[in-house]
PDB file of N, CA and C in Angstrom:
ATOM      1  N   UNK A   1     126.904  41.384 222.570  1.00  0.00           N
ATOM      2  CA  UNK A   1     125.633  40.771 222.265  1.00  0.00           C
ATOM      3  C   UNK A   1     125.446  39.574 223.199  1.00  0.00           C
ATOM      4  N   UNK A   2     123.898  38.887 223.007  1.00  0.00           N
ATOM      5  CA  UNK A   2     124.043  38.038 224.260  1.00  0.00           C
ATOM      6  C   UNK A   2     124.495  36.931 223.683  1.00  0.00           C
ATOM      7  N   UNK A   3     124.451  35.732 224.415  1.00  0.00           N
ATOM      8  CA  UNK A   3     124.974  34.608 223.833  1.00  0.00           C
ATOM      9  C   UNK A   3     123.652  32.985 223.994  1.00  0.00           C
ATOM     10  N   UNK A   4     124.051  32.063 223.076  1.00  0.00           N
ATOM     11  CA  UNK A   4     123.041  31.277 223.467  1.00  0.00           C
ATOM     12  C   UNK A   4     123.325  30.078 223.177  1.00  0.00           C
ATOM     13  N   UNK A   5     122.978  28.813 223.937  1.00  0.00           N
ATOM     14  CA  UNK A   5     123.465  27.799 223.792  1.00  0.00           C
ATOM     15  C   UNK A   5     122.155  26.380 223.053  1.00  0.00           C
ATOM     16  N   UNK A   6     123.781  25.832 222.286  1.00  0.00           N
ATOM     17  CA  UNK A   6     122.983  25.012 221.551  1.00  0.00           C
ATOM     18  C   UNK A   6     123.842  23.603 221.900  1.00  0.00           C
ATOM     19  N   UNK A   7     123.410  22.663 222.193  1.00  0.00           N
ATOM     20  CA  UNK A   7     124.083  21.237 222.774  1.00  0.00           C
ATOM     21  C   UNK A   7     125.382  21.847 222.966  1.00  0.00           C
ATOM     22  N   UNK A   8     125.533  22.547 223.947  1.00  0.00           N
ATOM     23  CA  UNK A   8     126.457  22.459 224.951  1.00  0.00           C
ATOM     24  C   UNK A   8     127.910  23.534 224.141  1.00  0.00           C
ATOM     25  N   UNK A   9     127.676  24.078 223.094  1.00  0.00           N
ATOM     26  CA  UNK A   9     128.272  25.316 222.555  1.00  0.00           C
ATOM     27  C   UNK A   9     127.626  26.075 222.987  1.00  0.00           C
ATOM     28  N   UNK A  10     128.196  27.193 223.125  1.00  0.00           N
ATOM     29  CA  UNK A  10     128.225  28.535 223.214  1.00  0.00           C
ATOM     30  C   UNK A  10     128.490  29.259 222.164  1.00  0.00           C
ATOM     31  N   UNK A  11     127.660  30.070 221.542  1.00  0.00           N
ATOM     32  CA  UNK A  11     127.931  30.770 219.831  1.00  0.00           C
ATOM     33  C   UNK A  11     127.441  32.117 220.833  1.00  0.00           C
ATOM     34  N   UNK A  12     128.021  33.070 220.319  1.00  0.00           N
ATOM     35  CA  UNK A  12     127.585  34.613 220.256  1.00  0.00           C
ATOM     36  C   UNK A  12     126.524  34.891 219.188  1.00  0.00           C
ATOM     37  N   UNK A  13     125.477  35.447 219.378  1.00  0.00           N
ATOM     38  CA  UNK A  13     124.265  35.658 218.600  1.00  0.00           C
ATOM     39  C   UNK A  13     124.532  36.698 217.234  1.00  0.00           C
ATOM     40  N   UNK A  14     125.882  37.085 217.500  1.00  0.00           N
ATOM     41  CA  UNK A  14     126.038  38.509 216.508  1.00  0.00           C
ATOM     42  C   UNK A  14     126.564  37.385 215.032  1.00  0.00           C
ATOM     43  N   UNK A  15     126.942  36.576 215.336  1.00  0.00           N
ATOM     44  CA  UNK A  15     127.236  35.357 214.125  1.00  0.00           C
ATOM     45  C   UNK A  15     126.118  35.352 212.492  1.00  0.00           C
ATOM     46  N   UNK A  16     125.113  35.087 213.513  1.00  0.00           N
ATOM     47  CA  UNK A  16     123.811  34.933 212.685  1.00  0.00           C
ATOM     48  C   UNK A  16     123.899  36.316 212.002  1.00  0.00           C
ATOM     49  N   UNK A  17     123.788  37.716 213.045  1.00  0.00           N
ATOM     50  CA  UNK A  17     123.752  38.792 212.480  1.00  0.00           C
ATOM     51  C   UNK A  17     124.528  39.150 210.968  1.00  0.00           C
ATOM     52  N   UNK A  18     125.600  38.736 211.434  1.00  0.00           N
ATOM     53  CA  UNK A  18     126.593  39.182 210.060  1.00  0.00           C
ATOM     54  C   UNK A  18     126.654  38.291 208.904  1.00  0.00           C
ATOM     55  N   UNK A  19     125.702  37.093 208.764  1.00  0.00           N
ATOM     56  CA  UNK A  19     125.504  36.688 208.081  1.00  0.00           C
ATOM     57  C   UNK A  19     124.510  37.027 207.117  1.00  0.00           C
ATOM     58  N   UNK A  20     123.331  37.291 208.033  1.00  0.00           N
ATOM     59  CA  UNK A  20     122.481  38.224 207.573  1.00  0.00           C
ATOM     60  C   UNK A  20     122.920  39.302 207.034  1.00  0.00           C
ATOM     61  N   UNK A  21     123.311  40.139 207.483  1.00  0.00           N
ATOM     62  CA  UNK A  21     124.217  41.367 206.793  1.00  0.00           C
ATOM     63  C   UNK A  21     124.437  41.381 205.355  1.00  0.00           C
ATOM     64  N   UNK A  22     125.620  40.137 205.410  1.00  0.00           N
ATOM     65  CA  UNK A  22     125.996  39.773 204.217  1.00  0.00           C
ATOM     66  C   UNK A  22     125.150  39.190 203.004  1.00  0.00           C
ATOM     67  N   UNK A  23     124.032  38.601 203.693  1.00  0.00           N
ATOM     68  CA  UNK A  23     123.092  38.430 202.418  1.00  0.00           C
ATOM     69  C   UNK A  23     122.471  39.630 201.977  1.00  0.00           C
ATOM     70  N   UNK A  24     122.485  40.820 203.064  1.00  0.00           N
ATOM     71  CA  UNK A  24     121.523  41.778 202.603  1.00  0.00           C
ATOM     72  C   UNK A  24     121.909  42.863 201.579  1.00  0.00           C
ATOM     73  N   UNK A  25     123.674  42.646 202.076  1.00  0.00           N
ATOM     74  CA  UNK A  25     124.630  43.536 201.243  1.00  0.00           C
ATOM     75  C   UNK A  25     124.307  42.742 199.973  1.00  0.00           C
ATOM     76  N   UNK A  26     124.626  41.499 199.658  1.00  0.00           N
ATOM     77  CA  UNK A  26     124.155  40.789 198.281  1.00  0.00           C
ATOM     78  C   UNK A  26     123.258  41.155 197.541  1.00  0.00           C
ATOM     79  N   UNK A  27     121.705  40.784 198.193  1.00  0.00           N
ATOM     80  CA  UNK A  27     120.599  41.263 197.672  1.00  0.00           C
ATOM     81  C   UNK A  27     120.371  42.713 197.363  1.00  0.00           C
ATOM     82  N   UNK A  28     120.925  43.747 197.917  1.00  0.00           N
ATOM     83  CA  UNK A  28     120.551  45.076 197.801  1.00  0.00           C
ATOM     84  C   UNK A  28     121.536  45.411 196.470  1.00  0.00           C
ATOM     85  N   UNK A  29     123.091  44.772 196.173  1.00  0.00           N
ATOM     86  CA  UNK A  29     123.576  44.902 195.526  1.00  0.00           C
ATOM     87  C   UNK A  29     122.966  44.476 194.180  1.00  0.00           C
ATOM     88  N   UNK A  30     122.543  43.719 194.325  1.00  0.00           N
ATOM     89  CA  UNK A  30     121.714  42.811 192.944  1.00  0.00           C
ATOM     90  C   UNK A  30     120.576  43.970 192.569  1.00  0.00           C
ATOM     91  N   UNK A  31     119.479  44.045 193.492  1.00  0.00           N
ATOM     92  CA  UNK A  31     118.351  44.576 193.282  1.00  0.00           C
ATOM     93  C   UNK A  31     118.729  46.493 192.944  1.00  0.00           C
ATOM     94  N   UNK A  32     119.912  46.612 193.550  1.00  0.00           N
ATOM     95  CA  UNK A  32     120.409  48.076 192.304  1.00  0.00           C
ATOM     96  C   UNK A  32     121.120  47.506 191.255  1.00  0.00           C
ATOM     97  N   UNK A  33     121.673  46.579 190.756  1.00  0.00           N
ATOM     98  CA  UNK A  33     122.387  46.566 189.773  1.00  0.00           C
ATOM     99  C   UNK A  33     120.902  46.366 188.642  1.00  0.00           C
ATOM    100  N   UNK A  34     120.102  45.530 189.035  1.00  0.00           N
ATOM    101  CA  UNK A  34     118.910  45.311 188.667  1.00  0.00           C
ATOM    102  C   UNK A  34     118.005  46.465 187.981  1.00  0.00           C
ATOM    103  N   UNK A  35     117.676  47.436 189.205  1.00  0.00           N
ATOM    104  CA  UNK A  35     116.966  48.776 188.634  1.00  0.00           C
ATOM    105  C   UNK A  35     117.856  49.629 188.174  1.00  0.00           C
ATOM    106  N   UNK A  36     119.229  49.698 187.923  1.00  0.00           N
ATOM    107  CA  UNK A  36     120.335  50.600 187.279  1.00  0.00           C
ATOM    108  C   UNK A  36     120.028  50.310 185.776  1.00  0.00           C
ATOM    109  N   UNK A  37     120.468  48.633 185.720  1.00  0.00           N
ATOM    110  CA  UNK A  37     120.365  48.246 184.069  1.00  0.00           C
ATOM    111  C   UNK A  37     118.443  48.541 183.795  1.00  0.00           C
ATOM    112  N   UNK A  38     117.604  48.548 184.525  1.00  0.00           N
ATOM    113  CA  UNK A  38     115.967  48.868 183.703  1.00  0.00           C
ATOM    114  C   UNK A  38     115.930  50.460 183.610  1.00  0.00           C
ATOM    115  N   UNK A  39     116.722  51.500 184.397  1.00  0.00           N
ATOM    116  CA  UNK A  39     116.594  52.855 184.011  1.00  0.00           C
ATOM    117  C   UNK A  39     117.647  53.552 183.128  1.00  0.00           C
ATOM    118  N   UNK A  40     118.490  52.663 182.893  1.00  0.00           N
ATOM    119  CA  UNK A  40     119.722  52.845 182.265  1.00  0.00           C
ATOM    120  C   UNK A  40     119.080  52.382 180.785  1.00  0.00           C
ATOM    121  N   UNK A  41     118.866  51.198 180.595  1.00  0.00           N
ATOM    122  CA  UNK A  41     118.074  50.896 179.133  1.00  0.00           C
ATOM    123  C   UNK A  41     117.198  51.995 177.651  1.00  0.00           C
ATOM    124  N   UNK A  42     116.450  52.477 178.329  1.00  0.00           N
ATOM    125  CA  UNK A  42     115.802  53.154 177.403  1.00  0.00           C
ATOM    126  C   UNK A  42     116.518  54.182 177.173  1.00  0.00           C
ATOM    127  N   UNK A  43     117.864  54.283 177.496  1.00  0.00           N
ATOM    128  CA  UNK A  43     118.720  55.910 177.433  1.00  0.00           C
ATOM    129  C   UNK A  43     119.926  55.352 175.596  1.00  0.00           C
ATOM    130  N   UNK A  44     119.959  56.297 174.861  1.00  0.00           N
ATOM    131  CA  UNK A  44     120.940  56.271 174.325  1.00  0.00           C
ATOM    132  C   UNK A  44     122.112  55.920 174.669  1.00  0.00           C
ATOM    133  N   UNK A  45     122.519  55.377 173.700  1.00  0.00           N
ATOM    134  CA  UNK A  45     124.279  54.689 173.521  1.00  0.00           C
ATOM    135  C   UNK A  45     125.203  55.400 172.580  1.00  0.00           C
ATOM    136  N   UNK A  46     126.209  55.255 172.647  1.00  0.00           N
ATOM    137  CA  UNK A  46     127.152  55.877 172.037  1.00  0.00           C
ATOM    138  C   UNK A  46     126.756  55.850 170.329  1.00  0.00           C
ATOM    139  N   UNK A  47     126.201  54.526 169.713  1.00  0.00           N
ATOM    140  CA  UNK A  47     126.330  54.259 168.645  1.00  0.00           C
ATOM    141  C   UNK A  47     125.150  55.175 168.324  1.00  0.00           C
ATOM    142  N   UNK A  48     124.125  55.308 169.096  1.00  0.00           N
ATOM    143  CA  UNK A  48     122.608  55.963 168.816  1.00  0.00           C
ATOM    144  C   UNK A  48     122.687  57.175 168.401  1.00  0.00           C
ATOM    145  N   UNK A  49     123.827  57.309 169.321  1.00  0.00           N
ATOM    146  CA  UNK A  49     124.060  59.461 169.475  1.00  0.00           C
ATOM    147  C   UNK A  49     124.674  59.636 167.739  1.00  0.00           C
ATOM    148  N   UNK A  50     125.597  59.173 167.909  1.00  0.00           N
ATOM    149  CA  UNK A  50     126.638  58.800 166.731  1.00  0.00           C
ATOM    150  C   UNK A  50     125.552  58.849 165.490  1.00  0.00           C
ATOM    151  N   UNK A  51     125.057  58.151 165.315  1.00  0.00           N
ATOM    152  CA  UNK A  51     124.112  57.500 164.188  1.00  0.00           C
ATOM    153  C   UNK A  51     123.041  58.626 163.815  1.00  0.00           C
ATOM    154  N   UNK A  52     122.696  59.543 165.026  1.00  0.00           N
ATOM    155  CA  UNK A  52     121.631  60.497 164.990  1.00  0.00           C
ATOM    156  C   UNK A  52     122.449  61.675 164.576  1.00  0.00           C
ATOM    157  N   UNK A  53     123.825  61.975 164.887  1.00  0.00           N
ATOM    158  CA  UNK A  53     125.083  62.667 164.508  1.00  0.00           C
ATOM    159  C   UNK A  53     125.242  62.857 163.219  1.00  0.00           C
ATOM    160  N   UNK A  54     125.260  61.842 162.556  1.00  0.00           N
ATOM    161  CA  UNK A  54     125.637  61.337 161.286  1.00  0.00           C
ATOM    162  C   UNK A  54     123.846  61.665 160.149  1.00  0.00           C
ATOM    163  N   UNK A  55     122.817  61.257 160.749  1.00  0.00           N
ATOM    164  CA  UNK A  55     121.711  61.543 159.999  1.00  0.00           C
ATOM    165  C   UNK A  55     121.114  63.439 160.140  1.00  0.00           C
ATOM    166  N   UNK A  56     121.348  63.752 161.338  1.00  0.00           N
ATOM    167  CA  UNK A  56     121.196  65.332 161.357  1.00  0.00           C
ATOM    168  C   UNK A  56     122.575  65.714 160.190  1.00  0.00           C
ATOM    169  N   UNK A  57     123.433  65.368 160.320  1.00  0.00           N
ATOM    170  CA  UNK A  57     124.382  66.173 159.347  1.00  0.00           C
ATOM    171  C   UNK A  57     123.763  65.789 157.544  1.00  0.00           C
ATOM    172  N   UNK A  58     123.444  64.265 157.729  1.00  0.00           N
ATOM    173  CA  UNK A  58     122.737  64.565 156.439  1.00  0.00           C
ATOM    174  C   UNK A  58     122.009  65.242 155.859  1.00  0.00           C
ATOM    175  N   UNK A  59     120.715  66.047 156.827  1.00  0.00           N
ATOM    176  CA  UNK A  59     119.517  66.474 156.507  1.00  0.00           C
ATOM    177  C   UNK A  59     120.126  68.180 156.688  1.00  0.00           C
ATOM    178  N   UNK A  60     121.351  68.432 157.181  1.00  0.00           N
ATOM    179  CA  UNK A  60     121.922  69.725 156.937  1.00  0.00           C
ATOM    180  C   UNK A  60     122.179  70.349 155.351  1.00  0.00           C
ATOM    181  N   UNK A  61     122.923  68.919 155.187  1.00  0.00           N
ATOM    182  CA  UNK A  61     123.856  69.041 153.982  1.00  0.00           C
ATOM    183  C   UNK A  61     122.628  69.278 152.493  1.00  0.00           C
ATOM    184  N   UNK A  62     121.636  67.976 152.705  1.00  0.00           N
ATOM    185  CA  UNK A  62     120.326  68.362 151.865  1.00  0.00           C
ATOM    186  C   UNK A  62     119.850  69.619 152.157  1.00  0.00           C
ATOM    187  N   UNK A  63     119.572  70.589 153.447  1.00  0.00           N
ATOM    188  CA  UNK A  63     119.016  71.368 153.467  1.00  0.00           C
ATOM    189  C   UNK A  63     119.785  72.847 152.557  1.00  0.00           C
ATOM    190  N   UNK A  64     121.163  72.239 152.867  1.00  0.00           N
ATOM    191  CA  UNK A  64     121.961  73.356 151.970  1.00  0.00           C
ATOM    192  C   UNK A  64     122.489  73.310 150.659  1.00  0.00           C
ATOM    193  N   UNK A  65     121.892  72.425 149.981  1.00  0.00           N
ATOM    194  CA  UNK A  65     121.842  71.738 148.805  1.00  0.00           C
ATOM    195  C   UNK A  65     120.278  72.509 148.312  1.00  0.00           C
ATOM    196  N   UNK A  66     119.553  72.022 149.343  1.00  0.00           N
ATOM    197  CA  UNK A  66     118.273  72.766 148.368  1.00  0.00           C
ATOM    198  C   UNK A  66     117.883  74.670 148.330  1.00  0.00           C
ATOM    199  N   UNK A  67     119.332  74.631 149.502  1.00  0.00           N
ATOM    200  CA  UNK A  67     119.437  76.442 149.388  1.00  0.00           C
ATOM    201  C   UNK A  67     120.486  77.111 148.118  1.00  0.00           C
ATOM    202  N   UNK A  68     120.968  75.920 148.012  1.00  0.00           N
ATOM    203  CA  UNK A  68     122.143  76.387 146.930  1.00  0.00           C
ATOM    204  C   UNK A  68     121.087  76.191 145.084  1.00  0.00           C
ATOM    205  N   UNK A  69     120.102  75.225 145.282  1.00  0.00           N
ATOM    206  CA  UNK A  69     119.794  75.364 144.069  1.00  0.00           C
ATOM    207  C   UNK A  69     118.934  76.569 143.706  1.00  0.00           C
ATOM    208  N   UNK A  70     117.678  76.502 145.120  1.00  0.00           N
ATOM    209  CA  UNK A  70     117.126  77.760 145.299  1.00  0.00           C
ATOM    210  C   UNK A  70     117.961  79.223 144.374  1.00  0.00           C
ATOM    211  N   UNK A  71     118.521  79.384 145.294  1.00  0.00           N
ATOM    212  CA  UNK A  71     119.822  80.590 145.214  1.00  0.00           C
ATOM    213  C   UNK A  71     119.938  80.548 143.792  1.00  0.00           C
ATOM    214  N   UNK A  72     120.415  79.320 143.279  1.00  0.00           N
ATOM    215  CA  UNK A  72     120.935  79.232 141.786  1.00  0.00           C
ATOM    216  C   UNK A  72     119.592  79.934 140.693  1.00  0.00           C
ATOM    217  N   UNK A  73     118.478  79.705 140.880  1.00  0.00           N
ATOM    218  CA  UNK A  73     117.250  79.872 140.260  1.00  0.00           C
ATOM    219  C   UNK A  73     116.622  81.294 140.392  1.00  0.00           C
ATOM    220  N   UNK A  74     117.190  81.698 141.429  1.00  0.00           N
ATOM    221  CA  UNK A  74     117.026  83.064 141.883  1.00  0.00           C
ATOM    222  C   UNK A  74     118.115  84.076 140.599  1.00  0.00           C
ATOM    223  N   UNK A  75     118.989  83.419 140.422  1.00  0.00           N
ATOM    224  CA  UNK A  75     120.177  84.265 139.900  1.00  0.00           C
ATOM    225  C   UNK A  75     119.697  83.891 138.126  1.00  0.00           C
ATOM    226  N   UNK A  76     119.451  83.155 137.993  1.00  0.00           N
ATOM    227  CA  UNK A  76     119.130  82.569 136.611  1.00  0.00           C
ATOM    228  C   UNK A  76     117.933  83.480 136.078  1.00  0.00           C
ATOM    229  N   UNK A  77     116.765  83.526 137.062  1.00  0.00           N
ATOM    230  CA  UNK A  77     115.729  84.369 136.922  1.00  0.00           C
ATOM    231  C   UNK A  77     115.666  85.639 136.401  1.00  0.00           C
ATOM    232  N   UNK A  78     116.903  86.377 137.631  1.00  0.00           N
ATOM    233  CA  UNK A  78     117.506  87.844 137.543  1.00  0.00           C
ATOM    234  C   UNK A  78     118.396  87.862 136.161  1.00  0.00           C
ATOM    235  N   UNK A  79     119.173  86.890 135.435  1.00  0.00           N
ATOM    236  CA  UNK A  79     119.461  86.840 134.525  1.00  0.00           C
ATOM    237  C   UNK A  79     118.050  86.993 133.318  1.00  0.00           C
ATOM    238  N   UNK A  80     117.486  86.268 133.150  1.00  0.00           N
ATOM    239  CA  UNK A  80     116.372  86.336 132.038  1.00  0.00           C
ATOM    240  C   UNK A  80     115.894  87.347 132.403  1.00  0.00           C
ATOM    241  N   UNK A  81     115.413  88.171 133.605  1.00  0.00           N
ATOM    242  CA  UNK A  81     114.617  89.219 133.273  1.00  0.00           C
ATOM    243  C   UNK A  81     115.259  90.386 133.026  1.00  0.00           C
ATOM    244  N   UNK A  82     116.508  90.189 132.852  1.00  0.00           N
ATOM    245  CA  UNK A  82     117.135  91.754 132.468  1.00  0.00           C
ATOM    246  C   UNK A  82     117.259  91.545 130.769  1.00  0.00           C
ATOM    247  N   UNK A  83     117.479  90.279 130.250  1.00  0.00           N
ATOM    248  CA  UNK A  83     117.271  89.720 129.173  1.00  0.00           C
ATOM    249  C   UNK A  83     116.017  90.324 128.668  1.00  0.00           C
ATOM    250  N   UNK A  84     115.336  89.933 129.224  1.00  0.00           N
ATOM    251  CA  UNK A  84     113.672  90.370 128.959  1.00  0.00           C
ATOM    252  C   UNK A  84     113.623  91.912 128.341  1.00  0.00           C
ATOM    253  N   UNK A  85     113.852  92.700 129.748  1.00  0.00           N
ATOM    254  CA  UNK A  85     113.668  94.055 129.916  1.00  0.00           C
ATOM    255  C   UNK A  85     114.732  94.535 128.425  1.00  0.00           C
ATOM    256  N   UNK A  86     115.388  93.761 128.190  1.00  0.00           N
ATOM    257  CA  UNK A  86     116.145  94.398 127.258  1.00  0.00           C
ATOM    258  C   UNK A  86     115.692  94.467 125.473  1.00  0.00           C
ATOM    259  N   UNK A  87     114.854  92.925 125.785  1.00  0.00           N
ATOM    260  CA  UNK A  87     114.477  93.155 124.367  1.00  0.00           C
ATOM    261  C   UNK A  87     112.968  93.991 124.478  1.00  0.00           C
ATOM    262  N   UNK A  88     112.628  93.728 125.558  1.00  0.00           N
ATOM    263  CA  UNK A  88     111.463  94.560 125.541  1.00  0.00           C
ATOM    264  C   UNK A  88     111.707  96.147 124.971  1.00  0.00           C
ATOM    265  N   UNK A  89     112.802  96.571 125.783  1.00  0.00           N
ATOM    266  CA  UNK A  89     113.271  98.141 125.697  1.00  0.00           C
ATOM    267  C   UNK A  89     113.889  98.277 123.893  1.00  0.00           C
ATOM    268  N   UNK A  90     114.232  96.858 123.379  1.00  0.00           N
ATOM    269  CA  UNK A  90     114.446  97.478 121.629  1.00  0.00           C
ATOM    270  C   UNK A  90     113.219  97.335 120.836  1.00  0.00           C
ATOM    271  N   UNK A  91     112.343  96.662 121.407  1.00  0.00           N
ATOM    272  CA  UNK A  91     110.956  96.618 120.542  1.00  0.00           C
ATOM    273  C   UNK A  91     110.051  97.810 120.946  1.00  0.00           C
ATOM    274  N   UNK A  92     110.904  98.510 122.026  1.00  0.00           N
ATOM    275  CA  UNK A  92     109.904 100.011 122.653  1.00  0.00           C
ATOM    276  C   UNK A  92     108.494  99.255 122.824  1.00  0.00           C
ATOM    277  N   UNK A  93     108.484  98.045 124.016  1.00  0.00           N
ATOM    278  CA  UNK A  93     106.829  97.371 124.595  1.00  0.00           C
ATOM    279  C   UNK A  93     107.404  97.995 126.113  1.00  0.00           C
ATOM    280  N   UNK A  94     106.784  98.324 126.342  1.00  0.00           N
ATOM    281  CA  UNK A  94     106.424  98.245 128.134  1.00  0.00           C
ATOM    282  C   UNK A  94     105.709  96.901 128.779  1.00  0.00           C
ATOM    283  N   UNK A  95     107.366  96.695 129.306  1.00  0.00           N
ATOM    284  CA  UNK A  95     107.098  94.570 129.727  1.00  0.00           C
ATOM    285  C   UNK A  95     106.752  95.092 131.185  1.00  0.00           C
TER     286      UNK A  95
END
């Protein structure tokens, strides 16, 4: 690189350069760490996933809770109507 004089030093011009450099490596480092943490933000965290983990398994467990009572009412039903059919069939009614 060329060189240039200032009261009677002699500095090589590439000085300045790598100083520059080094601020730019700084700043560029900052300004991604910067837009990493603003696109990184709105994303789930461990605890979020976890927590959404934990509330889907709830709304499973209710959902198979309200299949099990279902089910139960179904069988109870089929119980009374053979009940039914039966006293119907000793009173000779067509139920």
């Amino acid at each position: 690189m060329g060189e240039f004089n200032l009261d009677g030093f002699t500095l090589p011009s590439y000085d300045s350069c790598t100083i520059n450099f080094t601020l730019m490596i700084q700043l560029t480092e900052e300004r991604f760490e910067q837009i990493l943490t603003e696109k990184l933000a709105p994303l789930a965290t461990k605890v979020d996933v976890r927590e959404g983990v934990e509330e889907l398994a709830r709304m499973v467990s209710a959902g198979f809770e309200n299949i099990r009572e279902r089910l139960d009412v179904r069988e109870r039903m089929t119980v009374v109507e053979q009940k039914l059919q039966r006293i119907g069939e000793a009173l000779h009614l067509n139920l």
